[in-house]
Each structure stands twice: as structure tokens, then as C-alpha cells.
Protein backbone atom coordinates (compact mmCIF):
# COMPACT_ATOMS: atom_id res chain seq x y z
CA UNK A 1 32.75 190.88 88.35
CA UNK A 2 32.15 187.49 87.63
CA UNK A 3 34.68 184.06 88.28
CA UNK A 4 34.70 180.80 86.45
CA UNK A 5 36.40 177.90 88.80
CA UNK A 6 37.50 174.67 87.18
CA UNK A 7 36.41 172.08 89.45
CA UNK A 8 34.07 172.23 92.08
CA UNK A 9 31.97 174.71 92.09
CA UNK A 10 32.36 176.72 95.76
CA UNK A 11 29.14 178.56 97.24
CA UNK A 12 29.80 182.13 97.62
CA UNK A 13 30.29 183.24 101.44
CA UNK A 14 27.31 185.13 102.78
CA UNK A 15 26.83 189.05 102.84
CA UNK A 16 26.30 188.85 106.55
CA UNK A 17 25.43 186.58 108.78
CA UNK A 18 21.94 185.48 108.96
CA UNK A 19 19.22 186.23 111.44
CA UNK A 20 18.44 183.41 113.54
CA UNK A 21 15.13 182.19 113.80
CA UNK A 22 12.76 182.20 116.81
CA UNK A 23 11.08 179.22 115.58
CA UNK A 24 12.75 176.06 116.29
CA UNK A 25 11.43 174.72 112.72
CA UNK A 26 13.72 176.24 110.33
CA UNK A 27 12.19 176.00 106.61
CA UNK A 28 14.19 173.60 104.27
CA UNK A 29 16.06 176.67 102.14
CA UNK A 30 17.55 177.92 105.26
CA UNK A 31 18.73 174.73 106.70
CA UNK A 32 19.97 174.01 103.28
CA UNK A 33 21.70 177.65 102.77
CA UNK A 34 23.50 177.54 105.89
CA UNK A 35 24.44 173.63 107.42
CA UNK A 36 26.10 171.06 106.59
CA UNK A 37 29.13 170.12 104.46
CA UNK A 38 29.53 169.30 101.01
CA UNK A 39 30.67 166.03 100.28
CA UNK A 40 34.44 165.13 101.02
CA UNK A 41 35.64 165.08 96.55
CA UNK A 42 37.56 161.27 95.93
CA UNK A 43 41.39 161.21 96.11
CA UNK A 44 42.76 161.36 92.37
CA UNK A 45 43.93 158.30 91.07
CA UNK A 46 47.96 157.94 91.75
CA UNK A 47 49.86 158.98 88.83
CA UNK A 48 51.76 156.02 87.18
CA UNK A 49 55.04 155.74 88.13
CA UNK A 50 57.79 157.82 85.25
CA UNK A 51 59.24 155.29 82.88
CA UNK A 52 62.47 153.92 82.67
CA UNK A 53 64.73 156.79 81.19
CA UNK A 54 66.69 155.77 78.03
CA UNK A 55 69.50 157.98 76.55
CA UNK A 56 69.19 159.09 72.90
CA UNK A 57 70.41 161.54 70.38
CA UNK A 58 68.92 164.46 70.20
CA UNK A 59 68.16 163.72 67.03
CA UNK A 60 65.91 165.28 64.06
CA UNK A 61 62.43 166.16 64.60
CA UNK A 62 60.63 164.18 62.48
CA UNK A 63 59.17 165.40 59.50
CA UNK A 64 57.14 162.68 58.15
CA UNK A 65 55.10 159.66 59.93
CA UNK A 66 56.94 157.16 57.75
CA UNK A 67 60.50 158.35 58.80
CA UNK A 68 60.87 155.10 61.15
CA UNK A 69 64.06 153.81 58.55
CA UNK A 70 65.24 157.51 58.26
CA UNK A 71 67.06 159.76 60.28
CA UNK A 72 67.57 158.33 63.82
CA UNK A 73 65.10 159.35 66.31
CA UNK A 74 64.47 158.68 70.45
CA UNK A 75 61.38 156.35 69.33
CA UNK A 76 64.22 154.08 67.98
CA UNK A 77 65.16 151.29 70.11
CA UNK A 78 68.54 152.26 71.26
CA UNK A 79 70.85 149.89 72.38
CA UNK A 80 73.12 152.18 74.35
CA UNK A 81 72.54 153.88 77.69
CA UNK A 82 74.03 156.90 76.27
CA UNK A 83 72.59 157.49 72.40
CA UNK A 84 73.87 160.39 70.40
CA UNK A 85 74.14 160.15 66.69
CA UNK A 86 73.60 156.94 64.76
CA UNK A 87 75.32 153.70 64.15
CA UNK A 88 75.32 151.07 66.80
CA UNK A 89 78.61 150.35 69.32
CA UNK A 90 80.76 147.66 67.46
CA UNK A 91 79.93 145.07 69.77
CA UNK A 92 76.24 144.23 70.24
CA UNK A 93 76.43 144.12 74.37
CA UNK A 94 77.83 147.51 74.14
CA UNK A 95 76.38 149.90 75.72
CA UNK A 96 73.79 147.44 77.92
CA UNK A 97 70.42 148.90 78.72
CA UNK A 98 70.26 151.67 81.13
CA UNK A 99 69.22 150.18 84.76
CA UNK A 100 65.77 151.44 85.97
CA UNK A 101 65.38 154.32 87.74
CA UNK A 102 63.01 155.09 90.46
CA UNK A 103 59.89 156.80 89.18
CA UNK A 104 58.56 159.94 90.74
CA UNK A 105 54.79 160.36 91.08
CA UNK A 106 52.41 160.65 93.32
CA UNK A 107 49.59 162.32 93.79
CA UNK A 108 47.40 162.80 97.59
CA UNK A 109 44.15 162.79 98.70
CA UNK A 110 43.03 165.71 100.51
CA UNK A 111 39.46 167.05 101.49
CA UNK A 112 38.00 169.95 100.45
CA UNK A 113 36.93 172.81 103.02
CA UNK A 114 33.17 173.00 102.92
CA UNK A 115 30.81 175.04 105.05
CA UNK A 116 30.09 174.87 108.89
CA UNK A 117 27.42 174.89 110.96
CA UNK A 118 24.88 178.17 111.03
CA UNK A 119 25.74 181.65 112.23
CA UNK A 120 25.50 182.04 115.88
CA UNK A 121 25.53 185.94 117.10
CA UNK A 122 27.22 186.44 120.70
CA UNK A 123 25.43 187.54 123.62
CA UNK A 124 25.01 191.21 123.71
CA UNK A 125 27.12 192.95 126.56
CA UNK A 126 25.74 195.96 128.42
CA UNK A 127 27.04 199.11 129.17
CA UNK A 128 27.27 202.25 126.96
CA UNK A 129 30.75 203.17 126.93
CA UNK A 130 31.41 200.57 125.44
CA UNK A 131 28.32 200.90 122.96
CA UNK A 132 29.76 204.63 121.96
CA UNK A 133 33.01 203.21 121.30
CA UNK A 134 31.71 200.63 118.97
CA UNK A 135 30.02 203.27 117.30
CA UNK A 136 32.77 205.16 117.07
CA UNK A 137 35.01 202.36 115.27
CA UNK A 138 32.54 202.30 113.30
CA UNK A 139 31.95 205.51 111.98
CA UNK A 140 35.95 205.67 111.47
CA UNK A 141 35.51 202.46 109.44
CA UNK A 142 33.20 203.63 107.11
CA UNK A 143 34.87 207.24 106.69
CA UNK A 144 38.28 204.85 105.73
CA UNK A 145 36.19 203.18 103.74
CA UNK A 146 34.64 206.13 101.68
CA UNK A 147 37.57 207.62 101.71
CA UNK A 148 39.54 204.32 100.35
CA UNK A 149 36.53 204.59 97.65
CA UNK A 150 37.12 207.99 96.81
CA UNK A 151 40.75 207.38 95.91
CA UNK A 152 40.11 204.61 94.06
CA UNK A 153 37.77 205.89 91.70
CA UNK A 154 39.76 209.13 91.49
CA UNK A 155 42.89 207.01 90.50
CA UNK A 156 40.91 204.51 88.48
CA UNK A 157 39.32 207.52 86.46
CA UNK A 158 42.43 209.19 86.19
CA UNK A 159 44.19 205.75 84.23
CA UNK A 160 41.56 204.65 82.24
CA UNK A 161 37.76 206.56 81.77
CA UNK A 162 36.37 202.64 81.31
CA UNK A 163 36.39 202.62 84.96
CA UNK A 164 39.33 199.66 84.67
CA UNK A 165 42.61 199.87 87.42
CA UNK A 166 44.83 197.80 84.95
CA UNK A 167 48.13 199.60 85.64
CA UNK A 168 50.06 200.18 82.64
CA UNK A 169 53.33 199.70 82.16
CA UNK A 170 55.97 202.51 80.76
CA UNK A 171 57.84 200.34 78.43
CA UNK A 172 56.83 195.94 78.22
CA UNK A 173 60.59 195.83 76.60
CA UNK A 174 59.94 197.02 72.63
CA UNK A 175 62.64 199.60 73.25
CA UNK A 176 64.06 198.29 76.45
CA UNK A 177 68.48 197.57 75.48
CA UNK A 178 69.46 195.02 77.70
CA UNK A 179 72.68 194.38 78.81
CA UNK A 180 75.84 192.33 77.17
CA UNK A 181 75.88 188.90 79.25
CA UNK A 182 72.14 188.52 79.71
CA UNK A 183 70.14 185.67 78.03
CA UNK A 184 68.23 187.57 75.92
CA UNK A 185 71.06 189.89 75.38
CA UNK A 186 72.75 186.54 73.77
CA UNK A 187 69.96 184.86 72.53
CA UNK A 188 69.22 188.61 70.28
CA UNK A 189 72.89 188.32 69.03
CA UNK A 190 73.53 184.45 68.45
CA UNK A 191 69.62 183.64 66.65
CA UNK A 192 70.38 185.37 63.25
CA UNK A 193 73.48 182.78 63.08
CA UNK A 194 71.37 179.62 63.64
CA UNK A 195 69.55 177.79 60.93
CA UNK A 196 67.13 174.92 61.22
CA UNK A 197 67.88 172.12 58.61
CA UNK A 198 65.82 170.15 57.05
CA UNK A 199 67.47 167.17 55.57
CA UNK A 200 65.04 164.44 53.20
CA UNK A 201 66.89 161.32 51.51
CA UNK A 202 66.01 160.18 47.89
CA UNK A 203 62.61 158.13 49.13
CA UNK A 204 61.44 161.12 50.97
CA UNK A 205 62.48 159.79 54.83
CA UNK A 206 64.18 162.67 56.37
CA UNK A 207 63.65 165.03 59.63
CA UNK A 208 64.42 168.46 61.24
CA UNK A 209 67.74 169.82 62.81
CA UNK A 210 69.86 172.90 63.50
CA UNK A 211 73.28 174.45 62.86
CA UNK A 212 74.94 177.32 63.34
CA UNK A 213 77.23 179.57 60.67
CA UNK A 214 80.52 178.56 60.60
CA UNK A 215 82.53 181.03 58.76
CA UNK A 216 81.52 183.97 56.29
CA UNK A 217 82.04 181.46 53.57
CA UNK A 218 79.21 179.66 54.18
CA UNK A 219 79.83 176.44 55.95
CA UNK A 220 77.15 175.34 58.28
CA UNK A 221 78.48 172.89 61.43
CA UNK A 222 75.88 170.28 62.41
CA UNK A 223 75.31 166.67 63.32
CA UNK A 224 76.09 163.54 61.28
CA UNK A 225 72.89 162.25 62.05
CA UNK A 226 70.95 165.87 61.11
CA UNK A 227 72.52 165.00 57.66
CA UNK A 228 73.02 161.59 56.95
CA UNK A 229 69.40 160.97 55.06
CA UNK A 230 70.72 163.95 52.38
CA UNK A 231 74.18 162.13 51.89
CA UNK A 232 73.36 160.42 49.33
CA UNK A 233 71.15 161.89 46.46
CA UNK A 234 69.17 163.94 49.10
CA UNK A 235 67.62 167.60 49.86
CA UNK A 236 69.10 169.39 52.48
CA UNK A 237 67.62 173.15 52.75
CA UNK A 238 68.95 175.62 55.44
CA UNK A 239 66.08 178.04 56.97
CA UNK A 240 67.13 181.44 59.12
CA UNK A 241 65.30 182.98 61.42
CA UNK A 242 64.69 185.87 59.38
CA UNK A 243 62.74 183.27 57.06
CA UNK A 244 65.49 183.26 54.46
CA UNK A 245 65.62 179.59 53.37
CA UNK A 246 68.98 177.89 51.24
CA UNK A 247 69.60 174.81 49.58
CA UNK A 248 72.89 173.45 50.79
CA UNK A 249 75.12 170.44 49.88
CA UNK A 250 76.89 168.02 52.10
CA UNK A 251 80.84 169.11 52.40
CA UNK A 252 81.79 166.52 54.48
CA UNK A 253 80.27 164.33 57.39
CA UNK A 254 82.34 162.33 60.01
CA UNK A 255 79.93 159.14 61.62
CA UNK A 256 82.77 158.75 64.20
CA UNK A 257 82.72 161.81 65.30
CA UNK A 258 78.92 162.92 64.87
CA UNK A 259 79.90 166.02 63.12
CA UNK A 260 79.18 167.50 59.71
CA UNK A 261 79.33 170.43 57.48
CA UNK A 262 77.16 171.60 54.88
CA UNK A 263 77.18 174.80 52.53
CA UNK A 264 74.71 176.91 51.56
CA UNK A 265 74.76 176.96 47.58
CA UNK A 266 74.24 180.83 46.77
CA UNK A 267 75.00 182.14 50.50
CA UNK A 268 74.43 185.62 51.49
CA UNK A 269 77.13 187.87 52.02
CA UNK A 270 76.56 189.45 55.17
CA UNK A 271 77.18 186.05 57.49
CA UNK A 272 78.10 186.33 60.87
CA UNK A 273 79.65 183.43 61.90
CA UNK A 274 79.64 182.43 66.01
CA UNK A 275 82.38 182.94 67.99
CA UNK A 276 83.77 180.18 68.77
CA UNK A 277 84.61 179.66 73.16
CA UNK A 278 87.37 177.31 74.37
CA UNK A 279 85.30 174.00 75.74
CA UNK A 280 88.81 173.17 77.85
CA UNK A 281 88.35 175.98 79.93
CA UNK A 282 84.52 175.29 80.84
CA UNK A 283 83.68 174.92 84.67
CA UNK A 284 80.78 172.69 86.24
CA UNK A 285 78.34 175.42 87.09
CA UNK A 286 78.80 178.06 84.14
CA UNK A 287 75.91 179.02 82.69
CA UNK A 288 74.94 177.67 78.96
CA UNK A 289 72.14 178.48 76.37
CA UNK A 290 71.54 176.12 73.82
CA UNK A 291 69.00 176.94 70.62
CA UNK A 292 67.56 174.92 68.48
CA UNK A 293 64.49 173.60 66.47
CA UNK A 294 63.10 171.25 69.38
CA UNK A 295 60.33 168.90 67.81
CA UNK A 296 60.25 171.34 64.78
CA UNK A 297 59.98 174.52 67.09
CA UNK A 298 62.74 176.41 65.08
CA UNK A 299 64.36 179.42 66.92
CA UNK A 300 64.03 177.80 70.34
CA UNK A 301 66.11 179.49 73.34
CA UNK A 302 66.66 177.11 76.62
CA UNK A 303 69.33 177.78 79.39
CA UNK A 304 70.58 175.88 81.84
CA UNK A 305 74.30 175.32 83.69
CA UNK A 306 77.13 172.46 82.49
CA UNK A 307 76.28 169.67 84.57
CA UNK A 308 79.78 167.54 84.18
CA UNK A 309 82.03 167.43 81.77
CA UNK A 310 84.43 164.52 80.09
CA UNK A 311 81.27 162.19 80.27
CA UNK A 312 81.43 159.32 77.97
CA UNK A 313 78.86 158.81 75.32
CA UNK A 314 78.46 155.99 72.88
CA UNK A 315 75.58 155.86 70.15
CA UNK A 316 73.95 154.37 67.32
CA UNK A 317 70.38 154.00 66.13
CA UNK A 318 70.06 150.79 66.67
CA UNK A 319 70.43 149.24 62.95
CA UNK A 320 72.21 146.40 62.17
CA UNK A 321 74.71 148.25 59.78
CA UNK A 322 74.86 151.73 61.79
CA UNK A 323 78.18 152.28 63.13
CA UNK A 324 79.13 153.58 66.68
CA UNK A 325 80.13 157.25 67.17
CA UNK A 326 82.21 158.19 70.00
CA UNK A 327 82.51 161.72 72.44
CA UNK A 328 83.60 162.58 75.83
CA UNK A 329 81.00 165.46 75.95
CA UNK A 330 80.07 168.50 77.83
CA UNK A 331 76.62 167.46 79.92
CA UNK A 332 73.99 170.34 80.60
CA UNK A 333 70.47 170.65 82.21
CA UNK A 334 69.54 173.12 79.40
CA UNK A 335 66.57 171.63 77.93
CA UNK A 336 67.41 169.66 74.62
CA UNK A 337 65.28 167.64 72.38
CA UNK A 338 64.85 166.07 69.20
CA UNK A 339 65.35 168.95 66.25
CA UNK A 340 67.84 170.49 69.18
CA UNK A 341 70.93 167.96 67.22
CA UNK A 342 73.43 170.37 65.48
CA UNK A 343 72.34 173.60 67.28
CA UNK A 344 75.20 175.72 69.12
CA UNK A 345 75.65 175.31 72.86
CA UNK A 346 76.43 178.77 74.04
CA UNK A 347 78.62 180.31 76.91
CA UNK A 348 77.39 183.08 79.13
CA UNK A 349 79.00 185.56 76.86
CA UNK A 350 77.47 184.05 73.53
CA UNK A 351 80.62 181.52 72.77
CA UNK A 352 79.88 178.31 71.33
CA UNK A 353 81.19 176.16 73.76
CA UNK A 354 79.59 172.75 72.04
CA UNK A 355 77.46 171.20 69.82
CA UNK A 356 73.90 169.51 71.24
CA UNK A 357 73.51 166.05 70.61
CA UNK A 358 71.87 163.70 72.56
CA UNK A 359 69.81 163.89 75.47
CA UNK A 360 68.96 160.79 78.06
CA UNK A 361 64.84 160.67 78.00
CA UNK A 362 61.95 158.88 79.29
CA UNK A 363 61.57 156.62 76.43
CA UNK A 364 58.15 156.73 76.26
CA UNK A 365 57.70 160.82 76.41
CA UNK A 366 56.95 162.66 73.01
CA UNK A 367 55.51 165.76 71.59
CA UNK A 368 51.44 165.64 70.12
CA UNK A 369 51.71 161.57 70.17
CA UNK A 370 54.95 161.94 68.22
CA UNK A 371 56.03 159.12 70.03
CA UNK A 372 59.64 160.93 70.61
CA UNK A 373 61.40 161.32 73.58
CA UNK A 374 61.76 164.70 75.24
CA UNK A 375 64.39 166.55 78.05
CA UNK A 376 64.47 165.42 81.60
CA UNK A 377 67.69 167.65 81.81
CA UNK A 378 70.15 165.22 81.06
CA UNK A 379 71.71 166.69 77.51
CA UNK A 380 75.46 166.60 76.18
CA UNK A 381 77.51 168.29 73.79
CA UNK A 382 80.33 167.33 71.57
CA UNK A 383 82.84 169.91 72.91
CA UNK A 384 83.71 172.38 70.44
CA UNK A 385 87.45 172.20 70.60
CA UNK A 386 87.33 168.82 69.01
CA UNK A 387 84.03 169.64 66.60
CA UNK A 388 85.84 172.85 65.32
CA UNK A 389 89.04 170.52 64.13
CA UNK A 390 87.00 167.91 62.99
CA UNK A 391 85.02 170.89 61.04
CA UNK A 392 88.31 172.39 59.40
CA UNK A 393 89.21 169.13 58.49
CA UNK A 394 85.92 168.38 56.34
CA UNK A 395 86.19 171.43 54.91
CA UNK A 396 89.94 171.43 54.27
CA UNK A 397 89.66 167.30 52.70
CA UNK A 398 85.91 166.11 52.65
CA UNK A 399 86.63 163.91 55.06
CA UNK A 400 87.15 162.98 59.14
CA UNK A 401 90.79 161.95 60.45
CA UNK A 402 90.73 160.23 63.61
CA UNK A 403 93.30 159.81 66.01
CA UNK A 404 94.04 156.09 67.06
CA UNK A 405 96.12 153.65 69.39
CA UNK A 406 96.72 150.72 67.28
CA UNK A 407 94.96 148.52 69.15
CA UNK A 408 91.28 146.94 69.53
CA UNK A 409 89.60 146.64 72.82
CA UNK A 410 86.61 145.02 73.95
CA UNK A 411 83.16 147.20 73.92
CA UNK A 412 81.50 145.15 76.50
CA UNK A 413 80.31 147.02 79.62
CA UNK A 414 82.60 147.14 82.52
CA UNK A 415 84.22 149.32 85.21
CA UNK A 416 87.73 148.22 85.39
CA UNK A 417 89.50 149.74 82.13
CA UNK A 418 89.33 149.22 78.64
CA UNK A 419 91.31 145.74 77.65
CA UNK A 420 93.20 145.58 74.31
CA UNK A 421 91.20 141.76 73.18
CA UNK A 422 93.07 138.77 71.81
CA UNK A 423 91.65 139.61 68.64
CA UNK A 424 90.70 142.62 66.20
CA UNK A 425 87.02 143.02 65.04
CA UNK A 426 87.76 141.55 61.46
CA UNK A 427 89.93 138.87 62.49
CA UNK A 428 93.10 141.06 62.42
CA UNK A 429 95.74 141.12 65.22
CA UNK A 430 94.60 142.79 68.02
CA UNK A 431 98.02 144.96 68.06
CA UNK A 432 98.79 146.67 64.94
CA UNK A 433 102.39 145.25 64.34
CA UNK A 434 104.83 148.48 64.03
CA UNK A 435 101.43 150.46 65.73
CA UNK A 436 101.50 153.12 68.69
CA UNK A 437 100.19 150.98 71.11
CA UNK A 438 102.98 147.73 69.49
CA UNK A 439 105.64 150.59 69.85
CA UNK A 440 104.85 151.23 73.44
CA UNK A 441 104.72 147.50 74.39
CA UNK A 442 101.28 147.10 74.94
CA UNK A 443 99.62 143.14 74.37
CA UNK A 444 96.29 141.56 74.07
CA UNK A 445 94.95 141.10 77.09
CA UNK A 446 96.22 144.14 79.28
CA UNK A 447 93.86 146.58 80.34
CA UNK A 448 94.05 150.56 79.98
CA UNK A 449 93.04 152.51 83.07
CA UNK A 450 93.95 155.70 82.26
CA UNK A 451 94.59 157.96 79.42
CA UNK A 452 96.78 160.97 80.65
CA UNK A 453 94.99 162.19 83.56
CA UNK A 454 91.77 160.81 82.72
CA UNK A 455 90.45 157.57 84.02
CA UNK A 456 89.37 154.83 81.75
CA UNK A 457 86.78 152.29 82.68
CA UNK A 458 85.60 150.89 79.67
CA UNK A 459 86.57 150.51 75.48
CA UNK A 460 83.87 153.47 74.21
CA UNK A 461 85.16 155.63 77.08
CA UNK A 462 89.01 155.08 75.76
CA UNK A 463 87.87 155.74 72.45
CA UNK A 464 85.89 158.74 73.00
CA UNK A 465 88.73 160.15 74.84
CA UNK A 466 91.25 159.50 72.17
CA UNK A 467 89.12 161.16 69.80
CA UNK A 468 89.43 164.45 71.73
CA UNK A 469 92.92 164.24 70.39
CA UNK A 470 94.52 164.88 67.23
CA UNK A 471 97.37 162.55 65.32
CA UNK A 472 100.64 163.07 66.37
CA UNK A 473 99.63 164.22 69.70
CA UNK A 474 101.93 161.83 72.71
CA UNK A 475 100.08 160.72 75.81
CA UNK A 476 100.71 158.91 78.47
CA UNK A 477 98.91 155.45 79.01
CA UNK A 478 98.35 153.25 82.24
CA UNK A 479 97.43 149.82 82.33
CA UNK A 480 97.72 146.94 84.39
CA UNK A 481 99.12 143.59 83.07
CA UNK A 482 99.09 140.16 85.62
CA UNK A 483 97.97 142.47 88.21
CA UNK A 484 100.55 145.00 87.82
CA UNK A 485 100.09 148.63 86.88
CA UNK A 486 102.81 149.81 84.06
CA UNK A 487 102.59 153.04 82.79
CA UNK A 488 104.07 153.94 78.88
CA UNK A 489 104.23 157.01 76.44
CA UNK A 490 102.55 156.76 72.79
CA UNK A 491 102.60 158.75 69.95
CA UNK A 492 99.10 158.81 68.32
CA UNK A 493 98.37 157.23 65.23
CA UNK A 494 95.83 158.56 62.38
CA UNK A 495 92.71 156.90 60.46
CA UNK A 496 91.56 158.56 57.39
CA UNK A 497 87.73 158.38 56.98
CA UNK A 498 84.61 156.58 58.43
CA UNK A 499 85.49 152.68 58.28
């Protein structure tokens, strides 16, 4: 049997050891078979410290080299430390850069073992009892030994006349039915109810994504962003695993909200749509699976654990007329990347519990010099309790109602609350007169802390957590006003469509 070593070749170790000379003039082969060491191999170069990690949305895959000014991607500047879906936070210095991180790296310099000095024999002893007992080991040695040989050829001969002792397997899982609750069990069940989506706008810009079926109707739940290049005059086709592929139309897409549904035009009848899980009742440490089309990779199966939950995330692509889009999302370690936006985020059971949409990323990682960001384990989900109303709601009107206060607030980055601003984004008042928030007394200038039970420390993290609520629902607000904390009751306020 012969071995093939990448690196440095190693000199095989000797039969026995050798004889040694009586000559004090050993020839030049033999010092050179058995002395000396080979040179001590160079330390590798230390690996470059990682990059600075960046958050982005998951995004599409793309499709085509030229899609820079199509659907949002990680190799898109992104002006937010947490980047899910496209258009940028309202106010420019919102969300700030991400700080650096510490890169991890290194690499060490070691020495190879090489070979010692020449054979010595010991001294012979005297005395033959101890001779015959040597002899005796072995003789017992080499009948283990044939014996040993005997049964190996017997069993080798017996599995395979070749000669070979590959041990075969009685089943490499063909037939093997595996049990409710594991990943594959899951993964067997919830991949016929996942499509990958490929959306392409009028010029031919466009990218890959994923969704999952919806209802027996036909209504695919996805991404904004997945979407957004077909909105308008587009192709949007709908691929299952089973290699069935569907045109589908847009039904209704909500920017805000980073959720959209499309329907297959001529869908099957024999849809099984995902059942859907409760995202409220999600624990830190429950298992997840997401699947998706990472980088194109359709039918992709990851797992992981939820990592946090209630995390604010802001996004936009980065273009001056993108809007922001808003979600106090489920976090996971599962490994999400571009192509991954859309697809189902999965309980241990097979429940969606979200949808995947952005991911934080070294900025500078990619896929075959795709220049796209990939998963360092930092992924989030839009929760599904709120993407399943915004879902009805697009399918029930064609388009998103939001839930609102009444009142702007600054977008700038801080950690002290969310303050209503002296004045709206268009030059409105910064209280809606006869608004929730003017109802429940608040004024420019105080600053929200909490929402409920949840604490507030900045505008995008008030509005994301708003948006987890629907119109007409009451919560309770605190804020502090001339450094005094007031608390109040609202009754939330509705928005029809993106604005």
C-alpha cells in the first residue's frame, strides 16, 4: 500500500535497525541513511487579522455580475450596523458604522520531528535463563502473530474475495425512517414546501432568494428585498425542490416591514403549506433550522440554536432613495447567507418560527470572488407572529398597515431612549395634533425609555418594536421629561402603505 503526504515528504522508518560498522569510516550512504536531521521547515506567515464585521441582509444571491444597482446585496456599502432588507434609516447618521472588532488569527511556528542519531544495540547480557525466556517471548510473538494473520485473511476473504477489509455497512440510511423531531426528520418534511426565487427587474438586474408555501392557495411569503427588482414590470419565477419551476406575480410587498407575498400563476394543487410556530413563545437556546438558497445553493439545510431574541435591526441598501425597514427579530447562529432572505426559520418540531433576513458578516468575505459577505453566526429573523399578519394583510388588501405613535423621533445613535424631535421629517409637527402619542400628552423633546416591558434605547429600536404590534392595540409608554420619568397609556394608531 502506497501514501501520498502533502507537504514534506517524511523518510520511511527503517525495517530494523542497522548493523553497526566495525570500521570507524562509515561510507557516505550510511551516514546519510541514518544521521542527522532534516532541516527545521519556516514558520507560516501569520494569517491577516479577520476584517471588521459589517451587518447586512441576507439578501439575494446574485445572479448577474452587473446586479450592483439591483437587488441589495452584503457587497453594498451599508450604512447600518444591523442591515436587513433595503432602504436606508431616515436619518443619514442612523445606524453609525459598526465599531471594530478584534480579529482572530494566528498561526505558529513549530518544528518538524526529523530523525536522530544512528542505531546503537545494547550490550548483550549473559546468562541463559534469561536467553530461553527471550526465546520463548518470542516464539509466542510470532505464533500471535500468525495466528493474528490467519484471522485476518480468513475474515478478509470471507467479506470481500479482492482481498480488501472495507467493512460494509447493513443499511448507509436509503431505507433507514428516522424519527419525528430530528433534523433530517424536519428537513425531509419542510424541503418540498420551500422554493428558491428568482426575481429579475425590466433591465435584467435581479438575484436569488427563498420562500416558503404559505397556504394551499398559492401564496409564497418572502422578503421585500427578494422581490423588489420584479415589482415593477419584472420576472419573478418560483423553483421547488422537486425541479418544478412557476412564474409568480407580486401580491403585495411591505418595505417597512421587509415582507412580501407572491403567487404562483397556475399553482399545483397538492401544496402543503408550513405550519406556522408561535415566535412569542421561543426560548434562547431552542434549537432552529433554517433552509435556503445560500449564494444560489438552493435546498440548503443549516441548524443552529436562537441566540437572543427582541434584537433591534434597522436596514437599507445604502441608496439615496431606499427607505429604512424596521424588526425586533429573532437572532440565531444557524448559518445564513445571501440567497438564505425569505427562507423559513424552523422550530425543532418543523414550525416556522421566522423568516431569515439579514446576517452581520465580515464585509469583505464572499463565495468564488463573489465579493458577498457570508455567516459568522450572527443571523436574525423577522418573527413570524408579526410576518404572518403582515402576510394576511397583503393578501387580504395588497398592501402593509403599520401600527404608529403619532410622533417622530430622532434616528441618531444613542443609548438613552428614543426622543420625540422638535420637528417631523417633512417639516410637519413633531406630534400629530389629535395623535396617540398628542392624546397621551407626550411633547417634542421627551424621551421614550420603554415600550411596555421592553426597554427602548434608541428611535429604530422604538419603531421596530411598535411594528410588532397591530393598530388598535394599547400599550403602556415611559419616558422621562426635565429629568423626570412619567409613564402614560396609548392607543395605537395605523398607517396604510409604504410612505
Amino acid at each position: 500500500m502506497s501514501t501520498e503526504n502533502e507537504g514534506t515528504a517524511v523518510p520511511p522508518a527503517p525495517s530494523a535497525p542497522p548493523v553497526p560498522v566495525e570500521s570507524p569510516a562509515a561510507s557516505p550512504q550510511a551516514a546519510a541513511s541514518h544521521s542527522g536531521a532534516p532541516a527545521t521547515p519556516e514558520p507560516p506567515a501569520t494569517a491577516p487579522g479577520a476584517p471588521e464585521h459589517e451587518l447586512v441582509h441576507a439578501g439575494q444571491a446574485s445572479a448577474h455580475a452587473s446586479a450592483g444597482a439591483g437587488a441589495p446585496g452584503p457587497s453594498q456599502p451599508q450604512p447600518s450596523p444591523y442591515q436587513a432588507a433595503q432602504g436606508p434609516a431616515p436619518d443619514a447618521s442612523w445606524p453609525p458604522p459598526p465599531p471594530a472588532t478584534p480579529s482572530y488569527g494566528g498561526g505558529g511556528d513549530g518544528t518538524g520531528g526529523g530523525w536522530g542519531s544512528s542505531y546503537q544495540p545494547p550490550a548483550p547480557k549473559s546468562g541463559r535463563g534469561r536467553g530461553g525466556l527471550v526465546a520463548a517471548v518470542l516464539i509466542a510473538a510470532l505464533v500471535a502473530g500468525g495466528l493474528g494473520g490467519g484471522l485476518g485473511y480468513t475474515l478478509a476473504k470471507n467479506n470481500d474475495d479482492s482481498g480488501s477489509t472495507t467493512v460494509s455497512a447493513s443499511d448507509t440510511g436509503g431505507s433507514v425512517k428516522r424519527d419525528a423531531g430530528t433534523v433530517a426528520a424536519v428537513a425531509a418534511k419542510a424541503l418540498p414546501s420551500t422554493v428558491t426565487i428568482e426575481a429579475e427587474s425590466s433591465s435584467g438586474e435581479g438575484g436569488t432568494g427563498t420562500g416558503f408555501v404559505f397556504d394551499t392557495q398559492g401564496h409564497i411569503v418572502t422578503n421585500n428585498h427578494v422581490v423588489a427588482d420584479a415589482v415593477d414590470g419584472g420576472k419573478l419565477t418560483a423553483t421547488f425542490p422537486n425541479g418544478k419551476k412557476y412564474d409568480a406575480e407580486v401580491v403585495g410587498h411591505a418595505q417597512g416591514y421587509d415582507v412580501a407575498v407572491i403567487k404562483l400563476k397556475n399553482a399545483p394543487s397538492d401544496l402543503k403549506p408550513l405550519a406556522l410556530g408561535n415566535s412569542d413563545k421561543v426560548a434562547v437556546g431552542d434549537s432552529t433550522i433554517a433552509i435556503g438558497a445560500p449564494f444560489g445553493l438552493s435546498n440548503t439545510v443549516t441548524t443552529g440554536i436562537i441566540s437572543a431574541k427582541d434584537r433591534p435591526v434597522a436596514s437599507s441598501d445604502g441608496s439615496a432613495d431606499s427607505k429604512a425597514s424596521y424588526m425586533s427579530a429573532l437572532q440565531t447562529d444557524a448559518s445564513i447567507n445571501p440567497g438564505n432572505s425569505g427562507g423559513p426559520l424552523l422550530d425543532a418540531q418543523g414550525n416556522v418560527i421566522g423568516i431569515n433576513s439579514a446576517i452581520q458578516s465580515a464585509s469583505s468575505g464572499g463565495l468564488g470572488g463573489t465579493g458577498q459577505a457570508g455567516s459568522i453566526g450572527l443571523g436574525f429573523a423577522i418573527p413570524i407572529n408579526q410576518a404572518k399578519y403582515v402576510a394576511q394583510e397583503l393578501i387580504k388588501t395588497g398592501k402593509p398597515t403599520y401600527a404608529k405613535i403619532g410622533a417622530s423621533v430622532s434616528l441618531q445613535d444613542t443609548t438613552d431612549g428614543a426622543q420625540i424631535t422638535d420637528e417631523g421629517a417633512d417639516g410637519s409637527e413633531a406630534v400629530e395634533a389629535g395623535g396617540p402619542a398628542a392624546k397621551a400628552g407626550l411633547k417634542p423633546g421627551d424621551v421614550i425609555t420603554k415600550l411596555d416591558d421592553h426597554v427602548i434605547d434608541s428611535g429604530p429600536t422604538l419603531i421596530g418594536e411598535i411594528w410588532t404590534h397591530k393598530p388598535g392595540d394599547k400599550v403602556t409608554v415611559t419616558y422621562e421629561r426635565d429629568g423626570k420619568q412619567h409613564t402614560t397609556e396609548l392607543t395605537l394608531g395605523s398607517r396604510v402603505g409604504d410612505s
